[in-house]
N, C-alpha and C. Protein backbone atom coordinates (compact mmCIF):
# COMPACT_ATOMS: atom_id res chain seq x y z
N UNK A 1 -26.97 0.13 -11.18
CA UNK A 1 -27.17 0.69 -9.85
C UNK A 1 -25.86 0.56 -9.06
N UNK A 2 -25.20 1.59 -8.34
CA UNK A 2 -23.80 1.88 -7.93
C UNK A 2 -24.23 0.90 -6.19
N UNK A 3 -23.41 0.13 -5.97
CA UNK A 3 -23.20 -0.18 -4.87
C UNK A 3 -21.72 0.54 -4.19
N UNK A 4 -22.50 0.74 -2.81
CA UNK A 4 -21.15 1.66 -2.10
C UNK A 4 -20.27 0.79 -1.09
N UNK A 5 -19.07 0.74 -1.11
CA UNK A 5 -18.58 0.54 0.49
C UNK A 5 -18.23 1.69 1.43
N UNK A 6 -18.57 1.99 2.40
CA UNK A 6 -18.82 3.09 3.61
C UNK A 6 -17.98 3.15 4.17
N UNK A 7 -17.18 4.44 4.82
CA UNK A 7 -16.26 4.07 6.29
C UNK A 7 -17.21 4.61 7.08
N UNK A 8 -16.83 3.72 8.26
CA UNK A 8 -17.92 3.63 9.03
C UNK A 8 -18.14 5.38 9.86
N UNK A 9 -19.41 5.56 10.27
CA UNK A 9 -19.67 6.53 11.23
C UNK A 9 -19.57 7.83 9.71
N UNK A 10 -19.18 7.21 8.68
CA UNK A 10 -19.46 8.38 7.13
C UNK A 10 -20.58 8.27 6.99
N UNK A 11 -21.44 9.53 7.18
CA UNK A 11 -23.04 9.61 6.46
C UNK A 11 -22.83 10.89 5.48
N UNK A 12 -22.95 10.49 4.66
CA UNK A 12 -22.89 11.99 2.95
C UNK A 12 -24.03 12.00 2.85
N UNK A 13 -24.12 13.35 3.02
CA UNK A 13 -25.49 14.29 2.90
C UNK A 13 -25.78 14.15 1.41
N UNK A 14 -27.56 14.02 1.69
CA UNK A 14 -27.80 14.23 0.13
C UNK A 14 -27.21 15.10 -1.00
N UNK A 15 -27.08 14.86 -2.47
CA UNK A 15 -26.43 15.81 -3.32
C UNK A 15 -25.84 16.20 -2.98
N UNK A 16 -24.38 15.68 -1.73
CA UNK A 16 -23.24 15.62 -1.82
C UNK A 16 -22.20 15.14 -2.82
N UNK A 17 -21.31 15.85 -3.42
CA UNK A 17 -20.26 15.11 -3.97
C UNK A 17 -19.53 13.89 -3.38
N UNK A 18 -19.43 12.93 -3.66
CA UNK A 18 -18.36 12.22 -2.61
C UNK A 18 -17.51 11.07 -3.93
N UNK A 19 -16.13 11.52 -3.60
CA UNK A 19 -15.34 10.51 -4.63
C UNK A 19 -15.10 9.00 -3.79
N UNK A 20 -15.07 8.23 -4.73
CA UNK A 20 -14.72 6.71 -4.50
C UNK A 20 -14.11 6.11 -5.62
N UNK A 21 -13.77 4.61 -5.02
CA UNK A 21 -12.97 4.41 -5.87
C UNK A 21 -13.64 3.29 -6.53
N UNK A 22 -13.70 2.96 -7.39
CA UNK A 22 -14.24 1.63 -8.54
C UNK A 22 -13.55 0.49 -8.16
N UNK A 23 -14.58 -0.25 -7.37
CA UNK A 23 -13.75 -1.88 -7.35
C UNK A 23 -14.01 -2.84 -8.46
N UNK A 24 -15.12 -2.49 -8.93
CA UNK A 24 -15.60 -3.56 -10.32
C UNK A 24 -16.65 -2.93 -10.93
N UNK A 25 -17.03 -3.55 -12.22
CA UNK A 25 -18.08 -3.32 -12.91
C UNK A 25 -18.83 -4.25 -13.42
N UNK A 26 -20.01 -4.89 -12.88
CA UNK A 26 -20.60 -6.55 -13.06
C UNK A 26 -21.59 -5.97 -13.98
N UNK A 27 -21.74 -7.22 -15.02
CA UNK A 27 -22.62 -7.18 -16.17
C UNK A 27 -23.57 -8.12 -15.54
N UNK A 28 -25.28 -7.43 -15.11
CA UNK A 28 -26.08 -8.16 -14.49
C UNK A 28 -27.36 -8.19 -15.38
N UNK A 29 -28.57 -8.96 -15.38
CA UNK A 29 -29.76 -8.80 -15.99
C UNK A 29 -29.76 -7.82 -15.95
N UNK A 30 -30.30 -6.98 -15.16
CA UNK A 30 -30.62 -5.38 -15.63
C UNK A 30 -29.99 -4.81 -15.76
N UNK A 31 -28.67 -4.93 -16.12
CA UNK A 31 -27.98 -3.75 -17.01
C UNK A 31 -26.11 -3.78 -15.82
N UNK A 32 -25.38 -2.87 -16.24
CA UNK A 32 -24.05 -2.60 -15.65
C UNK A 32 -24.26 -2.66 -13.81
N UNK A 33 -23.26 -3.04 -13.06
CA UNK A 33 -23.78 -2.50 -11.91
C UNK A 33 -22.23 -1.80 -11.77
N UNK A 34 -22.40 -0.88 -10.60
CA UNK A 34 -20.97 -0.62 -10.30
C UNK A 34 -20.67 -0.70 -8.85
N UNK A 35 -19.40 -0.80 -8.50
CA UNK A 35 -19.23 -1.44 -7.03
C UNK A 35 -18.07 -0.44 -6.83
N UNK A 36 -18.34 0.34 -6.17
CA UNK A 36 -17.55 1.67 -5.20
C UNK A 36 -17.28 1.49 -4.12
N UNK A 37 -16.25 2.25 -3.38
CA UNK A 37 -15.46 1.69 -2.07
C UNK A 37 -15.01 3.26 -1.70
N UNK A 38 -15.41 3.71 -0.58
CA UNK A 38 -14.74 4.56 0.44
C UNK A 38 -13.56 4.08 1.34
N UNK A 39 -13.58 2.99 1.34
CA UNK A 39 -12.52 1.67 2.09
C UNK A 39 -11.15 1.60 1.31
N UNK A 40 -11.63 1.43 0.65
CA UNK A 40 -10.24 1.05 -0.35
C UNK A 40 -8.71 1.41 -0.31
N UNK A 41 -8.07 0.89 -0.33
CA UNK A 41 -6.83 1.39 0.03
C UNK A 41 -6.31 2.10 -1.68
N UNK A 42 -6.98 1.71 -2.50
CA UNK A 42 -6.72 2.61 -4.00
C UNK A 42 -7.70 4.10 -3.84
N UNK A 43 -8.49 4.06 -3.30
CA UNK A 43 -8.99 5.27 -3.18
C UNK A 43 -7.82 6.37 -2.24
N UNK A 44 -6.63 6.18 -1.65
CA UNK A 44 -5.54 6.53 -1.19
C UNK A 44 -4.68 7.17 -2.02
N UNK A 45 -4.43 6.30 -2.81
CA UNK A 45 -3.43 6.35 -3.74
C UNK A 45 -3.93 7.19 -5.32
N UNK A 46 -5.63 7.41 -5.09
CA UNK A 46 -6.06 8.10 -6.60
C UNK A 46 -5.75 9.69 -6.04
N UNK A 47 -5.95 9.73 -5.10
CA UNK A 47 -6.78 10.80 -4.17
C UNK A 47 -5.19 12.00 -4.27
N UNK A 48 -4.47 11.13 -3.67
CA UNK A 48 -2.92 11.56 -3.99
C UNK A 48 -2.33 11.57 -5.25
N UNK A 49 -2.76 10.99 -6.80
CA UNK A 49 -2.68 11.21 -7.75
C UNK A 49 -3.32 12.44 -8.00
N UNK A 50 -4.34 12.86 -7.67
CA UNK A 50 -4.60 14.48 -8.13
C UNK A 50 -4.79 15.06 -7.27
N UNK A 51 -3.73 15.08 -5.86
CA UNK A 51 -3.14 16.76 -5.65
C UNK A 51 -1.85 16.88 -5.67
N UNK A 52 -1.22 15.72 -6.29
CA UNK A 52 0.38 15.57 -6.46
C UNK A 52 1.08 15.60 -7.45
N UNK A 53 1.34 16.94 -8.32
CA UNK A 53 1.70 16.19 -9.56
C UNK A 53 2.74 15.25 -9.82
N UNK A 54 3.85 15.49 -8.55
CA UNK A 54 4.47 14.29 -9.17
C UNK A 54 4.80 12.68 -8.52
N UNK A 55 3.29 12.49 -7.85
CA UNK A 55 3.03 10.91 -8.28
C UNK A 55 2.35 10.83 -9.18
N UNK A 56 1.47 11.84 -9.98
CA UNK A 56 0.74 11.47 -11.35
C UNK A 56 1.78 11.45 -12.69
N UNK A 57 2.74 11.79 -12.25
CA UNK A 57 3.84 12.05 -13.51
C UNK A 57 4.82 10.72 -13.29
N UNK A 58 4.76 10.32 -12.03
CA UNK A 58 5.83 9.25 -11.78
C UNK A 58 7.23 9.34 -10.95
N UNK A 59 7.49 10.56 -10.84
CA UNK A 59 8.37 11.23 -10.41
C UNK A 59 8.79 10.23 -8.54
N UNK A 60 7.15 10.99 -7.79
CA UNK A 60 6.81 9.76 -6.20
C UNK A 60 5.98 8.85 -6.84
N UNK A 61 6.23 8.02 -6.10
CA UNK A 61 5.91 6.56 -5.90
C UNK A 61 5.36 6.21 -4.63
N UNK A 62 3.71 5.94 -4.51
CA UNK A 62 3.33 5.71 -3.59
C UNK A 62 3.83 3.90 -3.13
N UNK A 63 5.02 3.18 -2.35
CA UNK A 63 5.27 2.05 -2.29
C UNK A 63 4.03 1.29 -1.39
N UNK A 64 3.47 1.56 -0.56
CA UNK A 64 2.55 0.90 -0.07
C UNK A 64 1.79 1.42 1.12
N UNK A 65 1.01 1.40 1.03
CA UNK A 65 -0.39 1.84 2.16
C UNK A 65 -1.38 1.00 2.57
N UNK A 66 -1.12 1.00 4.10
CA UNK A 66 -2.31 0.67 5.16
C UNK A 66 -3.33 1.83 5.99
N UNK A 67 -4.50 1.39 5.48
CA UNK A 67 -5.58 1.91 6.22
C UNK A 67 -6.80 1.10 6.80
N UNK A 68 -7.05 2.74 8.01
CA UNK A 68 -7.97 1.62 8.86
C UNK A 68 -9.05 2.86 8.85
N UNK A 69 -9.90 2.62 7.83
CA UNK A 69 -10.61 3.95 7.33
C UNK A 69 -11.47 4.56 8.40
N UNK A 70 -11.16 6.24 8.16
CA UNK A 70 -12.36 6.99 9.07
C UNK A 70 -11.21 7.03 10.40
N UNK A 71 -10.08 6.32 10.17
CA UNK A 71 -9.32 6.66 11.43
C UNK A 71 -7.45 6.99 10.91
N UNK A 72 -7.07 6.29 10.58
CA UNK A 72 -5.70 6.89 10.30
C UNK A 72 -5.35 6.06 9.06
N UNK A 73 -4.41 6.14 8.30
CA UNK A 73 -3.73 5.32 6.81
C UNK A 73 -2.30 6.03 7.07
N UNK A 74 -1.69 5.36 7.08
CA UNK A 74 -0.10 5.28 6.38
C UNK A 74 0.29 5.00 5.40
N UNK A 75 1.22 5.81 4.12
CA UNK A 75 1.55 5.38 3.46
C UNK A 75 3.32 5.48 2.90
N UNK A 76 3.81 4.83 2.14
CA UNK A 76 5.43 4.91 2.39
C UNK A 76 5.54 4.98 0.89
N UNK A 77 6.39 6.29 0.60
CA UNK A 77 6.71 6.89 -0.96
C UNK A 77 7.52 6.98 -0.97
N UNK A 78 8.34 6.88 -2.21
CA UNK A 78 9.67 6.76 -2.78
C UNK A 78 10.12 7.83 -3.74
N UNK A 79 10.98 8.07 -4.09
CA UNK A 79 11.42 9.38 -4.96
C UNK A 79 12.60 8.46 -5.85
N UNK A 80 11.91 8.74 -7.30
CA UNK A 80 12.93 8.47 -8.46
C UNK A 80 13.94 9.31 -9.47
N UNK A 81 13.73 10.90 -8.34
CA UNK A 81 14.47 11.63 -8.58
C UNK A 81 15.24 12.19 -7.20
N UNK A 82 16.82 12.02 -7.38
CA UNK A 82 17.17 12.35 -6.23
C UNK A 82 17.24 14.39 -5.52
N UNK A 83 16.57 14.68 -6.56
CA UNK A 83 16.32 15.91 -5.99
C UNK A 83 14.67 16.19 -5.40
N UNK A 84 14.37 15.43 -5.57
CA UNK A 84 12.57 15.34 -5.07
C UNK A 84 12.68 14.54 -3.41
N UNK A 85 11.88 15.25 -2.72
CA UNK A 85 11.64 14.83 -1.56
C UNK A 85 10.08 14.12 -1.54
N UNK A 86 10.51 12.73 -1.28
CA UNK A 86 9.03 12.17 -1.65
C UNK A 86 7.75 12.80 -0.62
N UNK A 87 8.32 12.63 0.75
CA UNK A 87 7.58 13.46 2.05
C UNK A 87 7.09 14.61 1.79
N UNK A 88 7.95 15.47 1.24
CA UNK A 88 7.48 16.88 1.06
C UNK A 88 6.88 17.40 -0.02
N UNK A 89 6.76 16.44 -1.05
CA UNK A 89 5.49 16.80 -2.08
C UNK A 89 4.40 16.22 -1.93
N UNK A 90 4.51 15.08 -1.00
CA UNK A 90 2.46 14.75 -0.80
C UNK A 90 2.41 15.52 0.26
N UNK A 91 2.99 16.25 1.44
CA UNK A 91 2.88 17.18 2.21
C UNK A 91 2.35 18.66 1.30
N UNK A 92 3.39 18.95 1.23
CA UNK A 92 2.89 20.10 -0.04
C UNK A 92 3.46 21.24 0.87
N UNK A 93 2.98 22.43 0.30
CA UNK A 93 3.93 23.71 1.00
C UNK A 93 2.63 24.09 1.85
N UNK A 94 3.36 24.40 3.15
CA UNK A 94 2.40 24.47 4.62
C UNK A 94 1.52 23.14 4.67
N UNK A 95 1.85 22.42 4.31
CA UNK A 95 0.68 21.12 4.63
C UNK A 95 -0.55 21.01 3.33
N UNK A 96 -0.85 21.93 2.47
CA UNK A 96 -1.57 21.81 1.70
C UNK A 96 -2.07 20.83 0.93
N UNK A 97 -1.21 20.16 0.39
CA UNK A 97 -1.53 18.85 -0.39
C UNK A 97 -2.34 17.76 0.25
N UNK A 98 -1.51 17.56 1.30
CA UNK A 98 -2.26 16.69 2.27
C UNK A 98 -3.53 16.80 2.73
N UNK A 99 -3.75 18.16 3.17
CA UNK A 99 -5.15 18.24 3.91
C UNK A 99 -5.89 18.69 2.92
N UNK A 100 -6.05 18.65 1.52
CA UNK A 100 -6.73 18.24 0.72
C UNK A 100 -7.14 16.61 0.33
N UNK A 101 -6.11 16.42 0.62
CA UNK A 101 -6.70 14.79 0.65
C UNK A 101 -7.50 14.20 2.13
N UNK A 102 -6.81 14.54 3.45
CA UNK A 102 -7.35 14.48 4.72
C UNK A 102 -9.33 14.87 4.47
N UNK A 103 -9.54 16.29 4.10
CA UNK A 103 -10.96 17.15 4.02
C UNK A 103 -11.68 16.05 3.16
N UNK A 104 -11.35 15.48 2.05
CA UNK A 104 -11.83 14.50 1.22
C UNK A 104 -12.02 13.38 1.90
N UNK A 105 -11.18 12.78 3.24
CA UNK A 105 -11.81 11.61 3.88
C UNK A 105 -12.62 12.11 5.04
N UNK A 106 -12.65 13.36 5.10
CA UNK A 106 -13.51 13.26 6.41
C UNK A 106 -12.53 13.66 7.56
N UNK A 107 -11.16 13.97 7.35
CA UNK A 107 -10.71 14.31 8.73
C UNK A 107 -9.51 12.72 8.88
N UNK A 108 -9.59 11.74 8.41
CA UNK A 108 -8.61 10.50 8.54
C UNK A 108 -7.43 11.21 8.71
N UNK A 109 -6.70 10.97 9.69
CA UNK A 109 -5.12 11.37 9.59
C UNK A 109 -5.17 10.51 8.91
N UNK A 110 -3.41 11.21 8.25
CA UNK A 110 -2.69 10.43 7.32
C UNK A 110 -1.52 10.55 7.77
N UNK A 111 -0.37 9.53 8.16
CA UNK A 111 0.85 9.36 8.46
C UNK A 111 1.92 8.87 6.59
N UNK A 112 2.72 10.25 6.26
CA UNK A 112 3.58 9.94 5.04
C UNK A 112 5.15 9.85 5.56
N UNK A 113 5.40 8.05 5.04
CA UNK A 113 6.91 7.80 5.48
C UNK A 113 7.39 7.83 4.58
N UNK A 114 8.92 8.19 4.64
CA UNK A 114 9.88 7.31 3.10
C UNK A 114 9.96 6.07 3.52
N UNK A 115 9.70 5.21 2.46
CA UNK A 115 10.11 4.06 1.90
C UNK A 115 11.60 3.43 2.31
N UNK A 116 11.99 2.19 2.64
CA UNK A 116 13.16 1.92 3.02
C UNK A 116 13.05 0.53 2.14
N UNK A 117 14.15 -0.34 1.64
CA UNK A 117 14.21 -1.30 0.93
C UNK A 117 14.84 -2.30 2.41
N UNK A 118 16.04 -1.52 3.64
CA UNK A 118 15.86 -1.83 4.52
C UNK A 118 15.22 -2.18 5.56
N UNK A 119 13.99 -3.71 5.90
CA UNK A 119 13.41 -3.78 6.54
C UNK A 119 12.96 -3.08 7.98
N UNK A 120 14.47 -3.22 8.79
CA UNK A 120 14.54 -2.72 10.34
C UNK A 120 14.37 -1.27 9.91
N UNK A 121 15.33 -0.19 8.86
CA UNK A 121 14.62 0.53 8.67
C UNK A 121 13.66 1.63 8.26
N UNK A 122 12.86 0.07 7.59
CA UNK A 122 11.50 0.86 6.92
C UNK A 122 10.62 0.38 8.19
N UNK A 123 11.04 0.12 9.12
CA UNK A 123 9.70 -0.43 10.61
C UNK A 123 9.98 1.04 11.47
N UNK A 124 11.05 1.54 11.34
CA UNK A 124 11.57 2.51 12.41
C UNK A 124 11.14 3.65 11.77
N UNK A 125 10.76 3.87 10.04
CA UNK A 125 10.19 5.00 9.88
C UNK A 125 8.42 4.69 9.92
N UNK A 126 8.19 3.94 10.22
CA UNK A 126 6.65 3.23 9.57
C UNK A 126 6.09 3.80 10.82
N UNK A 127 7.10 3.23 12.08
CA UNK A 127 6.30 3.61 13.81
C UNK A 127 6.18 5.42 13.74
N UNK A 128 6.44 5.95 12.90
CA UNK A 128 6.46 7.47 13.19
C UNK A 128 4.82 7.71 13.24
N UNK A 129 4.55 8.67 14.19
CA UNK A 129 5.45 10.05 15.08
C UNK A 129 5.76 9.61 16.00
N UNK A 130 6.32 8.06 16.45
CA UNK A 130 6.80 7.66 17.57
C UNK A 130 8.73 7.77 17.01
N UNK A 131 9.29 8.07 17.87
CA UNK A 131 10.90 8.03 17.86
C UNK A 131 11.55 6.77 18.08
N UNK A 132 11.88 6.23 17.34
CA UNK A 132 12.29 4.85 17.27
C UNK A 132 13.87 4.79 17.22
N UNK A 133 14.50 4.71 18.73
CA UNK A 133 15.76 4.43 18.84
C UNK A 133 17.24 3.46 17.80
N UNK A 134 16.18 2.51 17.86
CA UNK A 134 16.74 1.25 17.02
C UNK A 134 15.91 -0.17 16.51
N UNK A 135 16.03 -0.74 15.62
CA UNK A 135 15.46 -1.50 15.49
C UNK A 135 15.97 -2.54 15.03
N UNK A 136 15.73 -3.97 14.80
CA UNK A 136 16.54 -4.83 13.95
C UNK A 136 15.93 -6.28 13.64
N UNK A 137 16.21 -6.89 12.94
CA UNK A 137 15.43 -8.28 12.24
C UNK A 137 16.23 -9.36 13.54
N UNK A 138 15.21 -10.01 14.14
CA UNK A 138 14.91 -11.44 14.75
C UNK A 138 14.53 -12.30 14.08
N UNK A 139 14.01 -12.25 12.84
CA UNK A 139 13.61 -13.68 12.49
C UNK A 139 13.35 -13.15 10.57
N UNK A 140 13.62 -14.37 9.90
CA UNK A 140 13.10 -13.99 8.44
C UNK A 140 12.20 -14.86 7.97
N UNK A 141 11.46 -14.52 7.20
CA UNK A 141 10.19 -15.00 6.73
C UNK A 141 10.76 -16.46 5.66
N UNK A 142 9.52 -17.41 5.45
CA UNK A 142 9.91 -18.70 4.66
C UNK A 142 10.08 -18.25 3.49
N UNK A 143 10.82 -18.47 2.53
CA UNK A 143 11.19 -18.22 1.09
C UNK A 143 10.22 -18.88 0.40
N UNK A 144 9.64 -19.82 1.01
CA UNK A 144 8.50 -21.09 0.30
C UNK A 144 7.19 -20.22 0.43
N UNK A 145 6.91 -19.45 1.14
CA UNK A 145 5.90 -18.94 2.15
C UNK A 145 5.23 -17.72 1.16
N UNK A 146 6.75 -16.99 1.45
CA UNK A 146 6.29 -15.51 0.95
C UNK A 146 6.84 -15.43 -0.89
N UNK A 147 7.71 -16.32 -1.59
CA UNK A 147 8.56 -16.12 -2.73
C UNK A 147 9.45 -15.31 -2.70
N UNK A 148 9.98 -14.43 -1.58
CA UNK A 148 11.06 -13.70 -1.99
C UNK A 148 11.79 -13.57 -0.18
N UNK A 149 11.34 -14.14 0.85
CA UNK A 149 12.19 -14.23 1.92
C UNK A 149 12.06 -13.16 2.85
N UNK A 150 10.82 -12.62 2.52
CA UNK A 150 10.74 -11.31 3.44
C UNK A 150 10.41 -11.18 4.78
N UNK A 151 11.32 -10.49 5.23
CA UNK A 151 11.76 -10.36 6.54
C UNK A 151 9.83 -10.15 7.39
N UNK A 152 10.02 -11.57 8.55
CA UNK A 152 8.42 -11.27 9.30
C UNK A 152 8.59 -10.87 10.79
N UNK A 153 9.80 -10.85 11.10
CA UNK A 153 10.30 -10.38 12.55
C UNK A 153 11.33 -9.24 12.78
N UNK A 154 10.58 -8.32 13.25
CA UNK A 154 11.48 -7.07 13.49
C UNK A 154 11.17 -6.47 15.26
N UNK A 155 12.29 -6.43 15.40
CA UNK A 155 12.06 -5.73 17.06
C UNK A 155 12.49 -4.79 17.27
N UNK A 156 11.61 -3.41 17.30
CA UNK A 156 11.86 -1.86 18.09
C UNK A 156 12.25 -1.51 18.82
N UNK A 157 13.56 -0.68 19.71
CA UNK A 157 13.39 -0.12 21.04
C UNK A 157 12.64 1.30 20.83
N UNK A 158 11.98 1.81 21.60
CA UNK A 158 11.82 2.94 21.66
C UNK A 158 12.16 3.21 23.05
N UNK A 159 12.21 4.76 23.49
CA UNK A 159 12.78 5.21 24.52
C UNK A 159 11.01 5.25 25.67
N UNK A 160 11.07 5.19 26.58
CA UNK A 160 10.21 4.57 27.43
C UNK A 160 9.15 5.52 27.37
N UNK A 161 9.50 6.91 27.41
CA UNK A 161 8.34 7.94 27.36
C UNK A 161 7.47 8.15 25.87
N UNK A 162 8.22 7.54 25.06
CA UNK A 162 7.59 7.10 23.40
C UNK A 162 6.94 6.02 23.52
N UNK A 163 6.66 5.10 24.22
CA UNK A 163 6.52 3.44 24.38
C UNK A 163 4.63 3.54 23.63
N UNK A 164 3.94 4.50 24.27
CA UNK A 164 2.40 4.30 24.33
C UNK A 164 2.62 5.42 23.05
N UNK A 165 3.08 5.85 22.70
CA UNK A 165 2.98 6.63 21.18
C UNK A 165 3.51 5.86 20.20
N UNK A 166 4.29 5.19 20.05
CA UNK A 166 4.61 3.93 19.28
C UNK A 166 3.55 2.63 18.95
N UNK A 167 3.15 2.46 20.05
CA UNK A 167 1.95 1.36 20.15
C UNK A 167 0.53 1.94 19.69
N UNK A 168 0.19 3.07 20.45
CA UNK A 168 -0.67 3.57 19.71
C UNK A 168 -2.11 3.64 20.29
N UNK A 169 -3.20 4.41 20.28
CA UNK A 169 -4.33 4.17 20.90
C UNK A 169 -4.95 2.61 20.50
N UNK A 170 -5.18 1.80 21.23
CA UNK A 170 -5.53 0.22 20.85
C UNK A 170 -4.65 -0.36 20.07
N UNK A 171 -3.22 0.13 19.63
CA UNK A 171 -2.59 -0.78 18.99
C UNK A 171 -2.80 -0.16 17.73
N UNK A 172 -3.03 0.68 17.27
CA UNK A 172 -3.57 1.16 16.25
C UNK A 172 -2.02 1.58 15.45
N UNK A 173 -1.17 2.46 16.15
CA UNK A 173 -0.11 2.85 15.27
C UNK A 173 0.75 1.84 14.93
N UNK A 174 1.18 0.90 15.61
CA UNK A 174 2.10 -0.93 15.41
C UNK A 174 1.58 -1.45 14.84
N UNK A 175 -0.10 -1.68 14.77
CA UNK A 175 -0.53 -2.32 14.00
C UNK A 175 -0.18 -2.01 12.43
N UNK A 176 -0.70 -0.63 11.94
CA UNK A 176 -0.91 -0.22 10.40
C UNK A 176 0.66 -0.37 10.25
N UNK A 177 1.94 -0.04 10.81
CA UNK A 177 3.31 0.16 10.60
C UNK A 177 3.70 -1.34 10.16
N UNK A 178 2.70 -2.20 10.97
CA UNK A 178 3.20 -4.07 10.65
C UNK A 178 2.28 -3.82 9.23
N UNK A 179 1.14 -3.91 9.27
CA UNK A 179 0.68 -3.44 7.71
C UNK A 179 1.84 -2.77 6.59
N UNK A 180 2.18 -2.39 6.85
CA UNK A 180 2.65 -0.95 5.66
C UNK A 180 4.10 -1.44 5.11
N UNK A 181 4.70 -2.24 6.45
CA UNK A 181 5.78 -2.99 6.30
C UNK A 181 5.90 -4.01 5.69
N UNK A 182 4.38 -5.46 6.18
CA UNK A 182 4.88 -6.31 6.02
C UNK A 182 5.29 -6.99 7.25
N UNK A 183 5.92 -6.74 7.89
CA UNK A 183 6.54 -7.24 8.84
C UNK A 183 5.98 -7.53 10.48
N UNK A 184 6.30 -8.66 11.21
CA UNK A 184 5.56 -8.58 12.73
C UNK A 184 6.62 -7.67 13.33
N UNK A 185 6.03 -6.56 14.54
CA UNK A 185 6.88 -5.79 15.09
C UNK A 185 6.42 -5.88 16.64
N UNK A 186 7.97 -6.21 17.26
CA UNK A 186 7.77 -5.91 18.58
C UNK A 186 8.07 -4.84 19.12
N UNK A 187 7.58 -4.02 19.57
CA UNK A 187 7.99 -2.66 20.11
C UNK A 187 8.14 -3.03 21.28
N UNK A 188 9.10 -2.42 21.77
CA UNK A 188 10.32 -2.91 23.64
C UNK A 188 10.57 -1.26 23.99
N UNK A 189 10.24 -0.92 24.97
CA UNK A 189 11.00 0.30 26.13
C UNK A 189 12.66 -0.02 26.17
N UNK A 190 13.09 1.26 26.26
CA UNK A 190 15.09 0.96 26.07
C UNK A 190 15.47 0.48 27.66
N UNK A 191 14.90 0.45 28.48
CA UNK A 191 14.84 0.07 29.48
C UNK A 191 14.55 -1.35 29.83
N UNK A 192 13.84 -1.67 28.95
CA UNK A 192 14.19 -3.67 28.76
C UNK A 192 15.74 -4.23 28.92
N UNK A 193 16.29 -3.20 28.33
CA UNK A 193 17.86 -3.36 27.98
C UNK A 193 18.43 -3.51 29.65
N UNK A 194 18.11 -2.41 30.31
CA UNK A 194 18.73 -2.63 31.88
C UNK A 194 18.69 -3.60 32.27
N UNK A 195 17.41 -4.24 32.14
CA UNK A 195 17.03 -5.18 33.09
C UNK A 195 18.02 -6.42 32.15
N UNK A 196 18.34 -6.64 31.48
CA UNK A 196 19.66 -7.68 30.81
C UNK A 196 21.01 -7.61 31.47
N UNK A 197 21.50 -6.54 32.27
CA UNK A 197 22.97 -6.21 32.60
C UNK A 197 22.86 -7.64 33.87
């Protein structure tokens, strides 16, 4: 018997199709069970395996995705060919690719960044569709902590009329960008800066 995980306010109509993703398969007295997820942050990444051929070939590289399902997911892809635009093949030509995957969640925006190996900036593409002036590391993470020293303090300027598009309805866009990163982010108005002279 399939157990589901839901995003919330999702009701699928009877003898609806609806894909999910397989979190496990428990061997119980009565037989297999299976445990499915609409949540999942791999249900992201399958979903974009077949309308992309080339993250199914290897070509993009989905590097990492945050979602806050039924409302927006970010994810940050990489290209292992320097003639491939990682952005513009899960986009697809006129948007296509994408809003095949979007119609499949129900309408979830989806925010697609490139990938940066540069912390400050992979935070400055992560805050997009906010315009992120500059950004830069305040503090680095424990080497004991994390095993590899990764950067947990990064601070944004954005320009003041970007400030509430950066941050996001409830915090929603800073938040998934600190997700997607990794990293804590302070987002600052460039106008903080005046008030220093």
């Amino acid at each position: 018997m399939p157990q589901a995980e839901q995003v919330p306010y999702e009701r699928p109509e009877p003898g609806a199709r609806v894909k999910a993703y397989i979190v496990e398969v428990r061997k119980t007295a009565k037989g297999p069970q299976i445990v499915t997820s609409r949540t999942h942050p791999g249900l992201i990444k399958r979903l974009f395996e077949l309308e992309v051929p080339e993250i199914a070939d290897g070509v993009v590289e989905i590097k990492a995705c945050a979602r806050e399902p039924g409302a927006r997911t970010k994810i940050a892809v990489l290209s292992n060919d320097s003639n491939v635009d990682p952005v513009g093949a899960c986009v697809g030509a006129r948007g296509a690719r994408v809003r095949m995957v979007v119609n499949e969640l129900r309408g979830e925006k989806i925010d697609i960044v490139p990938f940066s190996d540069e912390p400050a900036d992979f935070v400055m593409k992560a805050l997009s569709p906010a315009k992120v002036s500059s950004a830069y590391v305040i503090g680095k993470g424990d080497p004991k902590a994390s095993g590899d020293g990764r950067v947990t303090h990064v601070r944004a300027l954005v320009p003041d009329y970007q400030l509430s598009l950066a941050i996001g309805k409830e915090g929603q866009n800073v938040r998934l960008a600190a997700k997607l990163t990794g990293a804590k982010i302070d987002v600052q108005p460039e106008s903080i800066l005046e008030g220093d002279d």
